[in-house]
C-alpha atoms as a PDB file:
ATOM      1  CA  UNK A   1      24.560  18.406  30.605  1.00  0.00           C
ATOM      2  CA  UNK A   2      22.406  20.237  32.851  1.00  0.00           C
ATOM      3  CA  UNK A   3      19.179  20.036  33.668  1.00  0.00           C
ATOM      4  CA  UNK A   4      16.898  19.851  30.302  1.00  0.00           C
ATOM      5  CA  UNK A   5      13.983  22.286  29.702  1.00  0.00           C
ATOM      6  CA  UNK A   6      11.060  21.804  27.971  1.00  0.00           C
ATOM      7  CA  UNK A   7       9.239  24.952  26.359  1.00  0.00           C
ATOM      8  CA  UNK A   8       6.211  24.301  24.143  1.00  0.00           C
ATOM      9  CA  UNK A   9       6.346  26.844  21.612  1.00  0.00           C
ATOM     10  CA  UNK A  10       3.228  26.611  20.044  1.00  0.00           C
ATOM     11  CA  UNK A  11      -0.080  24.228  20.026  1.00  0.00           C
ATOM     12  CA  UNK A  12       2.268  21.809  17.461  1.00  0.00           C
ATOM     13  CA  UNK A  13       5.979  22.508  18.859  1.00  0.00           C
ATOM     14  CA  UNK A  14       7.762  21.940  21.691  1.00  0.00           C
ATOM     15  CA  UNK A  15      11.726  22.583  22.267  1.00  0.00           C
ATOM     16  CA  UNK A  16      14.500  21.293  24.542  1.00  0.00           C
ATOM     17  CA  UNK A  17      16.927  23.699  26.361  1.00  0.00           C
ATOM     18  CA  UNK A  18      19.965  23.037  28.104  1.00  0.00           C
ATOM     19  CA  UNK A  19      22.891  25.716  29.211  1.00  0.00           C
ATOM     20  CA  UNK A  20      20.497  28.619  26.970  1.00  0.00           C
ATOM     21  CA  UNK A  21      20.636  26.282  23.799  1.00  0.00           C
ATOM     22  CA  UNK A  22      18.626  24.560  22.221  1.00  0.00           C
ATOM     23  CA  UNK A  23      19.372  20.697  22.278  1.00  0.00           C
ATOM     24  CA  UNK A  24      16.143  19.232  20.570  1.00  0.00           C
ATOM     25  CA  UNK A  25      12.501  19.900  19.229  1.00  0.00           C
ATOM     26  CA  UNK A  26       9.450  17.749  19.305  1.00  0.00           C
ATOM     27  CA  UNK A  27       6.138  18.333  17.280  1.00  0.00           C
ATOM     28  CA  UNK A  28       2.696  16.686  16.412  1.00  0.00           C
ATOM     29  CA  UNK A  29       0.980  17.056  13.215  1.00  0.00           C
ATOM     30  CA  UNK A  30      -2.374  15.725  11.954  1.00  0.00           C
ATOM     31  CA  UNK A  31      -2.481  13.498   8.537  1.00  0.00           C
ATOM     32  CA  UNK A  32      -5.126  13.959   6.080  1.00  0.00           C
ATOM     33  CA  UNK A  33      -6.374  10.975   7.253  1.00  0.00           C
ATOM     34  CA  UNK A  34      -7.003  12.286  10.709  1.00  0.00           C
ATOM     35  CA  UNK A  35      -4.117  10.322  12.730  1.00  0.00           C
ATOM     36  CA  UNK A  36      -2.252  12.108  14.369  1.00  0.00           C
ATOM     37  CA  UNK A  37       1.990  11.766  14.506  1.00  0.00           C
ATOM     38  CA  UNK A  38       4.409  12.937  16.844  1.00  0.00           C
ATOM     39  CA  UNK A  39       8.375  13.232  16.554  1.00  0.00           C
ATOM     40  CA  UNK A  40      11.175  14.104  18.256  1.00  0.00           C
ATOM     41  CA  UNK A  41      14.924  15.009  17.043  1.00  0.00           C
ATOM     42  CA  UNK A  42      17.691  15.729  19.774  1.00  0.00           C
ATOM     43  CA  UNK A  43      20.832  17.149  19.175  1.00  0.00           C
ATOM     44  CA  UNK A  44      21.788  15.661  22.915  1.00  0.00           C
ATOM     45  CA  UNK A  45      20.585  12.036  23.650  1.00  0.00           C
ATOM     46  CA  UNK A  46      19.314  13.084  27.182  1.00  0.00           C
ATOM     47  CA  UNK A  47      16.894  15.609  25.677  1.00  0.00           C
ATOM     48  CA  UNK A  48      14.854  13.146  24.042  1.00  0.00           C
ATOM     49  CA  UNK A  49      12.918  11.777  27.584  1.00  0.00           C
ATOM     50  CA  UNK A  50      11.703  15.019  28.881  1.00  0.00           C
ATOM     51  CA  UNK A  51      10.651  16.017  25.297  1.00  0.00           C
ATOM     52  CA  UNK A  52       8.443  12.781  25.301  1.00  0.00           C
ATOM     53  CA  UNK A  53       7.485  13.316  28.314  1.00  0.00           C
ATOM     54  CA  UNK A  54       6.439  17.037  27.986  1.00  0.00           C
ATOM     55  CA  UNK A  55       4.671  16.274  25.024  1.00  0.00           C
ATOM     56  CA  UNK A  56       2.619  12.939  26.063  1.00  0.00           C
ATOM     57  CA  UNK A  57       1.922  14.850  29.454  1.00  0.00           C
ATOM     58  CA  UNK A  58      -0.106  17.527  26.968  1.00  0.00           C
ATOM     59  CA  UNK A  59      -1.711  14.948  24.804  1.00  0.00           C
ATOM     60  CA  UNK A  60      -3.558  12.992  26.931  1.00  0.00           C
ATOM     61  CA  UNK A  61      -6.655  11.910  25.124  1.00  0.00           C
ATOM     62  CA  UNK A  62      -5.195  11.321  21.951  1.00  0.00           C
ATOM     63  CA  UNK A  63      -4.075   7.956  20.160  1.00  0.00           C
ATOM     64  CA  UNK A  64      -0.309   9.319  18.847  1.00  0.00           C
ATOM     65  CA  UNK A  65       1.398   7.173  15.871  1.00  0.00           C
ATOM     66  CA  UNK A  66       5.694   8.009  15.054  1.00  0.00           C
ATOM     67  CA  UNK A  67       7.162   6.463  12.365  1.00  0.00           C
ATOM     68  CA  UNK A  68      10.891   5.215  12.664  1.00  0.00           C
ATOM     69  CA  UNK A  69      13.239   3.505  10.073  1.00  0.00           C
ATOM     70  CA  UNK A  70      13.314  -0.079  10.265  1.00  0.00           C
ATOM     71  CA  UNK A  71      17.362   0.053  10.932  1.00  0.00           C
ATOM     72  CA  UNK A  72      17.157   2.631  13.796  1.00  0.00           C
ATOM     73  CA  UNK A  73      16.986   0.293  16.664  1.00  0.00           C
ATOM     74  CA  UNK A  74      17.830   2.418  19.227  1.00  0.00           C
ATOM     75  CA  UNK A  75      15.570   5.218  18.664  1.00  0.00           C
ATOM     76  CA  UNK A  76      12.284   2.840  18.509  1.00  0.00           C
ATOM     77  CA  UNK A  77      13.526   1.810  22.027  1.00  0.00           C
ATOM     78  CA  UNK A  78      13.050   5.271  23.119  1.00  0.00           C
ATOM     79  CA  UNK A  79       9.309   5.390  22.286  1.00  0.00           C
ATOM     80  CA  UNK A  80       8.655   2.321  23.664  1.00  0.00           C
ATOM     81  CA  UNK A  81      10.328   3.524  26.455  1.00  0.00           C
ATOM     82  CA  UNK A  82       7.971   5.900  26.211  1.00  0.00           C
ATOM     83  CA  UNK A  83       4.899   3.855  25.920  1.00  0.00           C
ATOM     84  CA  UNK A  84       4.311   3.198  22.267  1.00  0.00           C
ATOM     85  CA  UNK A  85       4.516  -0.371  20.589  1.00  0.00           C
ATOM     86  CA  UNK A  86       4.901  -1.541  16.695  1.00  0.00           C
ATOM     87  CA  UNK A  87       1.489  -1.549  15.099  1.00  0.00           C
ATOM     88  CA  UNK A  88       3.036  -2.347  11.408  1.00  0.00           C
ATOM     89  CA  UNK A  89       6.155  -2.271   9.213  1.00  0.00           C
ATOM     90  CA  UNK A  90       5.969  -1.489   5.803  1.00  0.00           C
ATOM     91  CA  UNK A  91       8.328  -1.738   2.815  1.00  0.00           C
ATOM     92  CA  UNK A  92       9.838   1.408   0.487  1.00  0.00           C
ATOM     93  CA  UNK A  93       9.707   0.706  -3.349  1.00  0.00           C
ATOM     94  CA  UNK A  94      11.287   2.449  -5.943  1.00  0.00           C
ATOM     95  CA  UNK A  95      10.365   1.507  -8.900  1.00  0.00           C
ATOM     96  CA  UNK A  96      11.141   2.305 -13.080  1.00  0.00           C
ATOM     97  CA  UNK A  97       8.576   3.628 -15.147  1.00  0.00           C
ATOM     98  CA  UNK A  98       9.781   1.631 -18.255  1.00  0.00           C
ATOM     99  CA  UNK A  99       9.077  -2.052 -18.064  1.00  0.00           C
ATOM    100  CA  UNK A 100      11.624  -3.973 -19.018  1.00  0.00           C
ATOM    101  CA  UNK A 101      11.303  -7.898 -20.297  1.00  0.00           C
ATOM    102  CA  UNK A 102      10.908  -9.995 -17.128  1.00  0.00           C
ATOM    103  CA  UNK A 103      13.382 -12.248 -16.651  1.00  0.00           C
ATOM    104  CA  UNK A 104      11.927 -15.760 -15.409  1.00  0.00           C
ATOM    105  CA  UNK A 105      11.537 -15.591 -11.532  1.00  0.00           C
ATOM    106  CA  UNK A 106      12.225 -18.188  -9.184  1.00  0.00           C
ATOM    107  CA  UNK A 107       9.360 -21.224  -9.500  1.00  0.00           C
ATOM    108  CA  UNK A 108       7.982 -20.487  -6.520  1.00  0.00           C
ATOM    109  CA  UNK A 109       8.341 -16.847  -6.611  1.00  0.00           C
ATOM    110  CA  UNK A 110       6.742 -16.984  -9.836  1.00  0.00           C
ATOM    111  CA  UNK A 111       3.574 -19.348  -8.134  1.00  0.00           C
ATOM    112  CA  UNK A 112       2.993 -16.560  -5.127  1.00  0.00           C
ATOM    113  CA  UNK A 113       2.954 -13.646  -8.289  1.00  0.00           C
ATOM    114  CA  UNK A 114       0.078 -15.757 -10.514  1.00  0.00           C
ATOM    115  CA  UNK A 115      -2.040 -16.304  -7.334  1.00  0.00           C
ATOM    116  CA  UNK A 116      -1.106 -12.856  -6.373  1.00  0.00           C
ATOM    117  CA  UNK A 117      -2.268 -11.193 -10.063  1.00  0.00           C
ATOM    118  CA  UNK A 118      -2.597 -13.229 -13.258  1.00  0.00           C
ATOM    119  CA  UNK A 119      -2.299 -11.120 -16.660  1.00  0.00           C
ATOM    120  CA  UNK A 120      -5.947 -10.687 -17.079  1.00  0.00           C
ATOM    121  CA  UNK A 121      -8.217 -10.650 -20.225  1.00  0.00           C
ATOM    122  CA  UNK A 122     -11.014  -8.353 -20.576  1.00  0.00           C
ATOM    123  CA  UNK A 123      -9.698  -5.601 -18.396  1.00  0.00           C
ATOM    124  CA  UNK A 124     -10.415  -2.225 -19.445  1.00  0.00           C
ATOM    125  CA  UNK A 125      -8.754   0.555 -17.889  1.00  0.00           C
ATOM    126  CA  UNK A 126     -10.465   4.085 -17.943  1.00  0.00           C
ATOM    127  CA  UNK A 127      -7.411   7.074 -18.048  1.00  0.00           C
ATOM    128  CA  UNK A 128      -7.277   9.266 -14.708  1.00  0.00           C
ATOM    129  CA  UNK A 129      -9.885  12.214 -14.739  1.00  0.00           C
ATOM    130  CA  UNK A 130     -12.201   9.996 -17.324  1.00  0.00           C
ATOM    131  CA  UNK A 131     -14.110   7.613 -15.004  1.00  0.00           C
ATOM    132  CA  UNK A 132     -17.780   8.296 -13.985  1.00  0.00           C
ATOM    133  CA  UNK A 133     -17.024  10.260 -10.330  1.00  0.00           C
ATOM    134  CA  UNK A 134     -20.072   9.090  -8.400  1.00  0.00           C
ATOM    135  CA  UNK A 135     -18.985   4.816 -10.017  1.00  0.00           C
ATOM    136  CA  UNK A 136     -15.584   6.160  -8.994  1.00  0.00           C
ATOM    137  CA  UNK A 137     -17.158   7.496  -5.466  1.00  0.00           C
ATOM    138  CA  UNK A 138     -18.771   4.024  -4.565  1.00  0.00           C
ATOM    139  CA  UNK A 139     -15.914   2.219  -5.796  1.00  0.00           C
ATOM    140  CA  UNK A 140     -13.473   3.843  -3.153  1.00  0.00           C
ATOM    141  CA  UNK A 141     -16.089   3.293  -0.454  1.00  0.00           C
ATOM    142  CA  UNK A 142     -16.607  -0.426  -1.332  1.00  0.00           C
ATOM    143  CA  UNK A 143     -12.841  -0.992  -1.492  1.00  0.00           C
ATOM    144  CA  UNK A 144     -12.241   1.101   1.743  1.00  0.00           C
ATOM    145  CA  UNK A 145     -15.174  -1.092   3.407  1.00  0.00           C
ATOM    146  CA  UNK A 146     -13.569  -4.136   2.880  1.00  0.00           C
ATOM    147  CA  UNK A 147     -10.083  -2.937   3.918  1.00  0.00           C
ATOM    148  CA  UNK A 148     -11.165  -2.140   6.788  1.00  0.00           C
ATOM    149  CA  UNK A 149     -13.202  -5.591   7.572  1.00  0.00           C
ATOM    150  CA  UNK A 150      -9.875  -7.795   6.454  1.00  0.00           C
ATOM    151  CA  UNK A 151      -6.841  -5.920   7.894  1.00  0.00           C
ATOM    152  CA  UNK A 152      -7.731  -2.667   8.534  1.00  0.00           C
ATOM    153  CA  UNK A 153      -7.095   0.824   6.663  1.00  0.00           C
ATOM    154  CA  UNK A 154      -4.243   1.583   8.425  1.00  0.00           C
ATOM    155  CA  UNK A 155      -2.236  -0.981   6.870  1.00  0.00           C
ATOM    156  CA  UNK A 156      -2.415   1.162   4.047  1.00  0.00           C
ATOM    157  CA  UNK A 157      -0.242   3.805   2.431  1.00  0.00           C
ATOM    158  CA  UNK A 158      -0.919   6.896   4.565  1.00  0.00           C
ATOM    159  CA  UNK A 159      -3.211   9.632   2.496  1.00  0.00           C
ATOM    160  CA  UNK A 160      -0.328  12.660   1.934  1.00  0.00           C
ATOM    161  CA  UNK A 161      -3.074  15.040   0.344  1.00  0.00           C
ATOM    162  CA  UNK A 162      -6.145  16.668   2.418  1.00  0.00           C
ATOM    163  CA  UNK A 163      -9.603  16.388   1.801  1.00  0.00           C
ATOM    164  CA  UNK A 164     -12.958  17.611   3.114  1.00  0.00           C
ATOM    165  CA  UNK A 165     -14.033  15.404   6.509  1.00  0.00           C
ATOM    166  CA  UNK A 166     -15.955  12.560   4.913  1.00  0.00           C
ATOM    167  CA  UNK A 167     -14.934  12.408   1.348  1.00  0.00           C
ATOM    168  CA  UNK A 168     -12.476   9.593   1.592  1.00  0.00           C
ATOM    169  CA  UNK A 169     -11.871  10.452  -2.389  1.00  0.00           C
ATOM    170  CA  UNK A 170      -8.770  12.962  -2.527  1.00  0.00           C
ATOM    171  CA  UNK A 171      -8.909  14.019  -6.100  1.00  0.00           C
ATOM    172  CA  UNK A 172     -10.977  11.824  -8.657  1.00  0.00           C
ATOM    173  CA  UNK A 173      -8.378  13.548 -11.846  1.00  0.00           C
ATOM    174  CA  UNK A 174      -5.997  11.476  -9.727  1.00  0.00           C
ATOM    175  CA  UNK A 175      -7.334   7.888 -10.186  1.00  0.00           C
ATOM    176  CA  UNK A 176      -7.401   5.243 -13.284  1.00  0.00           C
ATOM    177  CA  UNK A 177      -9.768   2.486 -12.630  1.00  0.00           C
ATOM    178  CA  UNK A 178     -10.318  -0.920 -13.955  1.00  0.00           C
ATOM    179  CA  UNK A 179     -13.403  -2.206 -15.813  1.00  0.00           C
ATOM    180  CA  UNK A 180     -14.160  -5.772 -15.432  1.00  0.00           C
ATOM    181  CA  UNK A 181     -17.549  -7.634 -16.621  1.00  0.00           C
ATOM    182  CA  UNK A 182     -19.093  -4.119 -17.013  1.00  0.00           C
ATOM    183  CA  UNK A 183     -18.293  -3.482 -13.149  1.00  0.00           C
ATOM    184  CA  UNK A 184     -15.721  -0.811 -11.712  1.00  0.00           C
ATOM    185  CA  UNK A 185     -13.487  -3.295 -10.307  1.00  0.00           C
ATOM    186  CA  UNK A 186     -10.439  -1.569  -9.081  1.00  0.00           C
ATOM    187  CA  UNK A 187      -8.211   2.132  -9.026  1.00  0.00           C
ATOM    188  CA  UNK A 188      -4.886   2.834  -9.076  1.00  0.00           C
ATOM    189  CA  UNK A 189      -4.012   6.782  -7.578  1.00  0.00           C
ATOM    190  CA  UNK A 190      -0.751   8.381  -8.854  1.00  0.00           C
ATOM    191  CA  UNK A 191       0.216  11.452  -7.186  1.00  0.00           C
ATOM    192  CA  UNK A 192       3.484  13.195  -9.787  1.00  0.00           C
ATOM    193  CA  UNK A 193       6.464  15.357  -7.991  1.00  0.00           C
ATOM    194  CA  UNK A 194       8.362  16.942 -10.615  1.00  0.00           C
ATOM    195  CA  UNK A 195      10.924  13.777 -12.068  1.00  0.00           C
ATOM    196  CA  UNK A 196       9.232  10.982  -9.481  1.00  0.00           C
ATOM    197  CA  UNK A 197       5.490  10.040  -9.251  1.00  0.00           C
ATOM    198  CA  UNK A 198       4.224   8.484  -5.840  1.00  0.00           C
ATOM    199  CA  UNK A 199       1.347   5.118  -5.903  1.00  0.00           C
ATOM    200  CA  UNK A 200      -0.526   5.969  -2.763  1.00  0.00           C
ATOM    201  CA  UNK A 201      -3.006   3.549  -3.431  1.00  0.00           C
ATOM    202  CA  UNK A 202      -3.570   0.153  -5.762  1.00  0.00           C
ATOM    203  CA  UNK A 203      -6.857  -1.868  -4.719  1.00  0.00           C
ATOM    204  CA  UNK A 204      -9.449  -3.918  -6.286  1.00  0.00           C
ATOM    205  CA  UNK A 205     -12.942  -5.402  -4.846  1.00  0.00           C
ATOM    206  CA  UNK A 206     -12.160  -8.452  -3.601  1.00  0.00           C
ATOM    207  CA  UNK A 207     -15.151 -10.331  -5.360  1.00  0.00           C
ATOM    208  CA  UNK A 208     -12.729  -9.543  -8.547  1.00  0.00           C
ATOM    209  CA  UNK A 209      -9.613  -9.863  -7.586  1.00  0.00           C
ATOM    210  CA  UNK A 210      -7.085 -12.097  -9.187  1.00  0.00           C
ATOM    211  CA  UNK A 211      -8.322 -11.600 -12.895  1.00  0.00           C
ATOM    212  CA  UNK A 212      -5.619  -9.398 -13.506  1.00  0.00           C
ATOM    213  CA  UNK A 213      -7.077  -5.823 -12.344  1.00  0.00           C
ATOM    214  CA  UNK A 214      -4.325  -4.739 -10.089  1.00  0.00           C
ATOM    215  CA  UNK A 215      -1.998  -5.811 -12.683  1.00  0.00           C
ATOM    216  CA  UNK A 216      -3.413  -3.688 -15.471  1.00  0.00           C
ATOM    217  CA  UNK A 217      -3.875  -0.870 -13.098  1.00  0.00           C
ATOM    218  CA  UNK A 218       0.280  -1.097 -12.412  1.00  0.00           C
ATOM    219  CA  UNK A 219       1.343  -0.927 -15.917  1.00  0.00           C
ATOM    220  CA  UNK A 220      -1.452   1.336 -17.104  1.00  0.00           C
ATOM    221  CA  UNK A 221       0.347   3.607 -14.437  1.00  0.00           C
ATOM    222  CA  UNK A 222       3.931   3.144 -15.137  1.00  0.00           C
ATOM    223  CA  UNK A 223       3.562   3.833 -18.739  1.00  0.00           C
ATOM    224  CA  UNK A 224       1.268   6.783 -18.469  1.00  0.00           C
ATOM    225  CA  UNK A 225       4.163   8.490 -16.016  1.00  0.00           C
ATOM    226  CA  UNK A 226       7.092   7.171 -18.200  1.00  0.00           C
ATOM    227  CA  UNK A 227       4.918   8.618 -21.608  1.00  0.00           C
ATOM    228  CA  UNK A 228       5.203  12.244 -19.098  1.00  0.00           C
ATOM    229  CA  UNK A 229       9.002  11.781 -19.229  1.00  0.00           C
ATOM    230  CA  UNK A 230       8.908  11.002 -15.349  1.00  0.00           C
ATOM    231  CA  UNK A 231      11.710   7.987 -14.680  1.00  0.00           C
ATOM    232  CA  UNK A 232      10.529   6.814 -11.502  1.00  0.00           C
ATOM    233  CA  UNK A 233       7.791   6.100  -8.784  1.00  0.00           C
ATOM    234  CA  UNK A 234       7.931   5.364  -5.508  1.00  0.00           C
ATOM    235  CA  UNK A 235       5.460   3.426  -3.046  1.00  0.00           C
ATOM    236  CA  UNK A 236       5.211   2.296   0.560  1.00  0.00           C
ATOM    237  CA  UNK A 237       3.699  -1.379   0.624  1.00  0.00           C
ATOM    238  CA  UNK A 238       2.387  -2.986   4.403  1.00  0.00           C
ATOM    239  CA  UNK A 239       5.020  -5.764   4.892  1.00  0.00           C
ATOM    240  CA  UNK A 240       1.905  -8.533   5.576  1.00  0.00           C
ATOM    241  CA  UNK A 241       0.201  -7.941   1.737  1.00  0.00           C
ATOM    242  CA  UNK A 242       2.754 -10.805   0.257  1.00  0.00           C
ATOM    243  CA  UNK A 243       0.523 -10.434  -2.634  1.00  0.00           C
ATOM    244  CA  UNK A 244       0.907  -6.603  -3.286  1.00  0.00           C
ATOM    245  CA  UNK A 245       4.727  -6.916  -2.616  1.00  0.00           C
ATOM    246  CA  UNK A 246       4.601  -9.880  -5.110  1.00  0.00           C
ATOM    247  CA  UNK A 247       3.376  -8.088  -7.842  1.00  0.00           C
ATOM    248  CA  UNK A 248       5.341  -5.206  -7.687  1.00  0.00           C
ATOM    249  CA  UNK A 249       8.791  -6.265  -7.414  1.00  0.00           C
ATOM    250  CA  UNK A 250       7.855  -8.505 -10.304  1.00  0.00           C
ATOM    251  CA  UNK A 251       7.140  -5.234 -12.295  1.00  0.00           C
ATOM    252  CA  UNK A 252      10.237  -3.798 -11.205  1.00  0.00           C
ATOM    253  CA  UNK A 253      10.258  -2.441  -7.857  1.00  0.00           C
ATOM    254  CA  UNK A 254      13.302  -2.607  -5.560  1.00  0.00           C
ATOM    255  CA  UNK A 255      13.176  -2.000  -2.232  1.00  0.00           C
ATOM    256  CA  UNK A 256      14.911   0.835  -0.902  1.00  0.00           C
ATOM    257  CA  UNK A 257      14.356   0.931   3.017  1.00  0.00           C
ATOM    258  CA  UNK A 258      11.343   0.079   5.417  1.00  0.00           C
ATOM    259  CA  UNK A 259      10.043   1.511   8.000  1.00  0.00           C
ATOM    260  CA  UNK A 260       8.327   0.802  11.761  1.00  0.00           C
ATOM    261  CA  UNK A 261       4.807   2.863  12.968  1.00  0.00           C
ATOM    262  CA  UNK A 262       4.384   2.965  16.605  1.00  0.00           C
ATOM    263  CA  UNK A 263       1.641   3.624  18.325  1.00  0.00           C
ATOM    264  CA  UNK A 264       0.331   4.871  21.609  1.00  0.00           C
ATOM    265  CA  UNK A 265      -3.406   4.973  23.015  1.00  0.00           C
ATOM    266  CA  UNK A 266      -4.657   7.306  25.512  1.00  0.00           C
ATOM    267  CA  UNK A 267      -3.827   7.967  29.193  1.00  0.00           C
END
């Protein structure tokens, strides 16, 4: 092949040329959450270096993240190559919206899922759209707070939707919540997509956790979707929270892939 060009195309886009074709693209867009994620696809394996390299060159301040399957070996060896290491690996659920009958787990499986979540008494759960917004408001914050203090935010399910800078709380007709002992202890946020629904985010203080919140929030959630004739939901779970993957592949969930985020500082 001869020698690759690189063309930016716009602030976001970049593209590879070869012989007058085009043999690859690159671009960077920004989450909702503010992080900002670069990729690359090459139709011609030798494109992919100066495309990195173009783009890095013109992004020199700024902390980049990729994600890349967990399977595709070879093409998280070309960031790295590139300068970006693993930051965290998370798990792809699918999951029915009917509940079936468990069948009895494992006994040790079935130990990690009652430290993980015990059925709870006394849990109220308060429909999406119905809970008091500014409880709702210092809820998120509180449960954000101590994300962020234990293992970070970023180990997370990344925020799909946009919001204003500094509301962290996307939509509040989007979240359920759990009551416990008269406090908001927990919220469950469903996002629907014509036949599938996605959980981007299950959490409960951590003062009141294991008592059965998280639980409640689950299967409040699966049966409102399956009651809106939607079959399915599908959620992306940090491969460190045992106790979240715990208690939802013993509501159902099946894993379906995983995959790697990468990440590269500034230079």
């Amino acid at each position: 092949m001869n020698t690759v060009m690189i063309n930016r195309v716009d602030e976001a886009q970049w593209q590879a040329v070869a012989d007058e074709q085009i043999v690859g693209h690159g671009d960077v867009s920004q989450r909702p959450d503010g992080r900002l994620f670069v990729s690359i696809d090459v139709w011609q394996d030798e494109a992919f270096d100066p495309l990195a390299d173009a783009m890095l060159g013109e992004l020199p301040g700024a902390v980049l993240h990729t994600l890349v399957g967990g399977e595709d070996a070879e093409l998280a060896s070309r960031w790295q190559r590139a300068g970006f290491t693993v930051e965290r690996r998370e798990w792809e659920y699918l999951m029915p919206t009917r509940t079936e009958p468990a069948t009895e787990p494992a006994t040790e499986q079935a130990d990690q899922a009652d430290q993980a979540e015990p059925a709870g008494e006394g849990v109220t759960i308060l429909p999406a759209g119905t809970a008091d917004e500014q409880l709702l408001r210092a809820l998120d914050r509180d449960v954000r707070a101590q994300v962020e203090a234990a293992v970070g935010w970023h180990t997370m399910p990344a925020e799909l939707r946009p919001h204003p800078a500094g509301d962290t709380l996307i939509d509040p007709s989007l979240y359920a919540v759990a009551v416990l002992d008269g406090q908001y202890a927990g919220l469950i946020r469903v996002v629907s997509r014509g036949r599938r629904a996605r959980i981007g985010l299950l959490a409960v203080r951590a003062e009141l956790r294991r008592r059965g919140a998280g639980r409640a929030l689950l299967r409040h959630a699966l049966a409102t979707l399956h009651e809106a004739g939607i079959d399915t939901a599908w959620t992306e779970i940090d491969q460190s929270h045992t106790a979240a993957t715990t208690l939802f592949e013993q509501s159902g969930a099946r894993r379906t892939g995983h995959l790697a985020e990468l990440v590269r500082g500034p230079h």
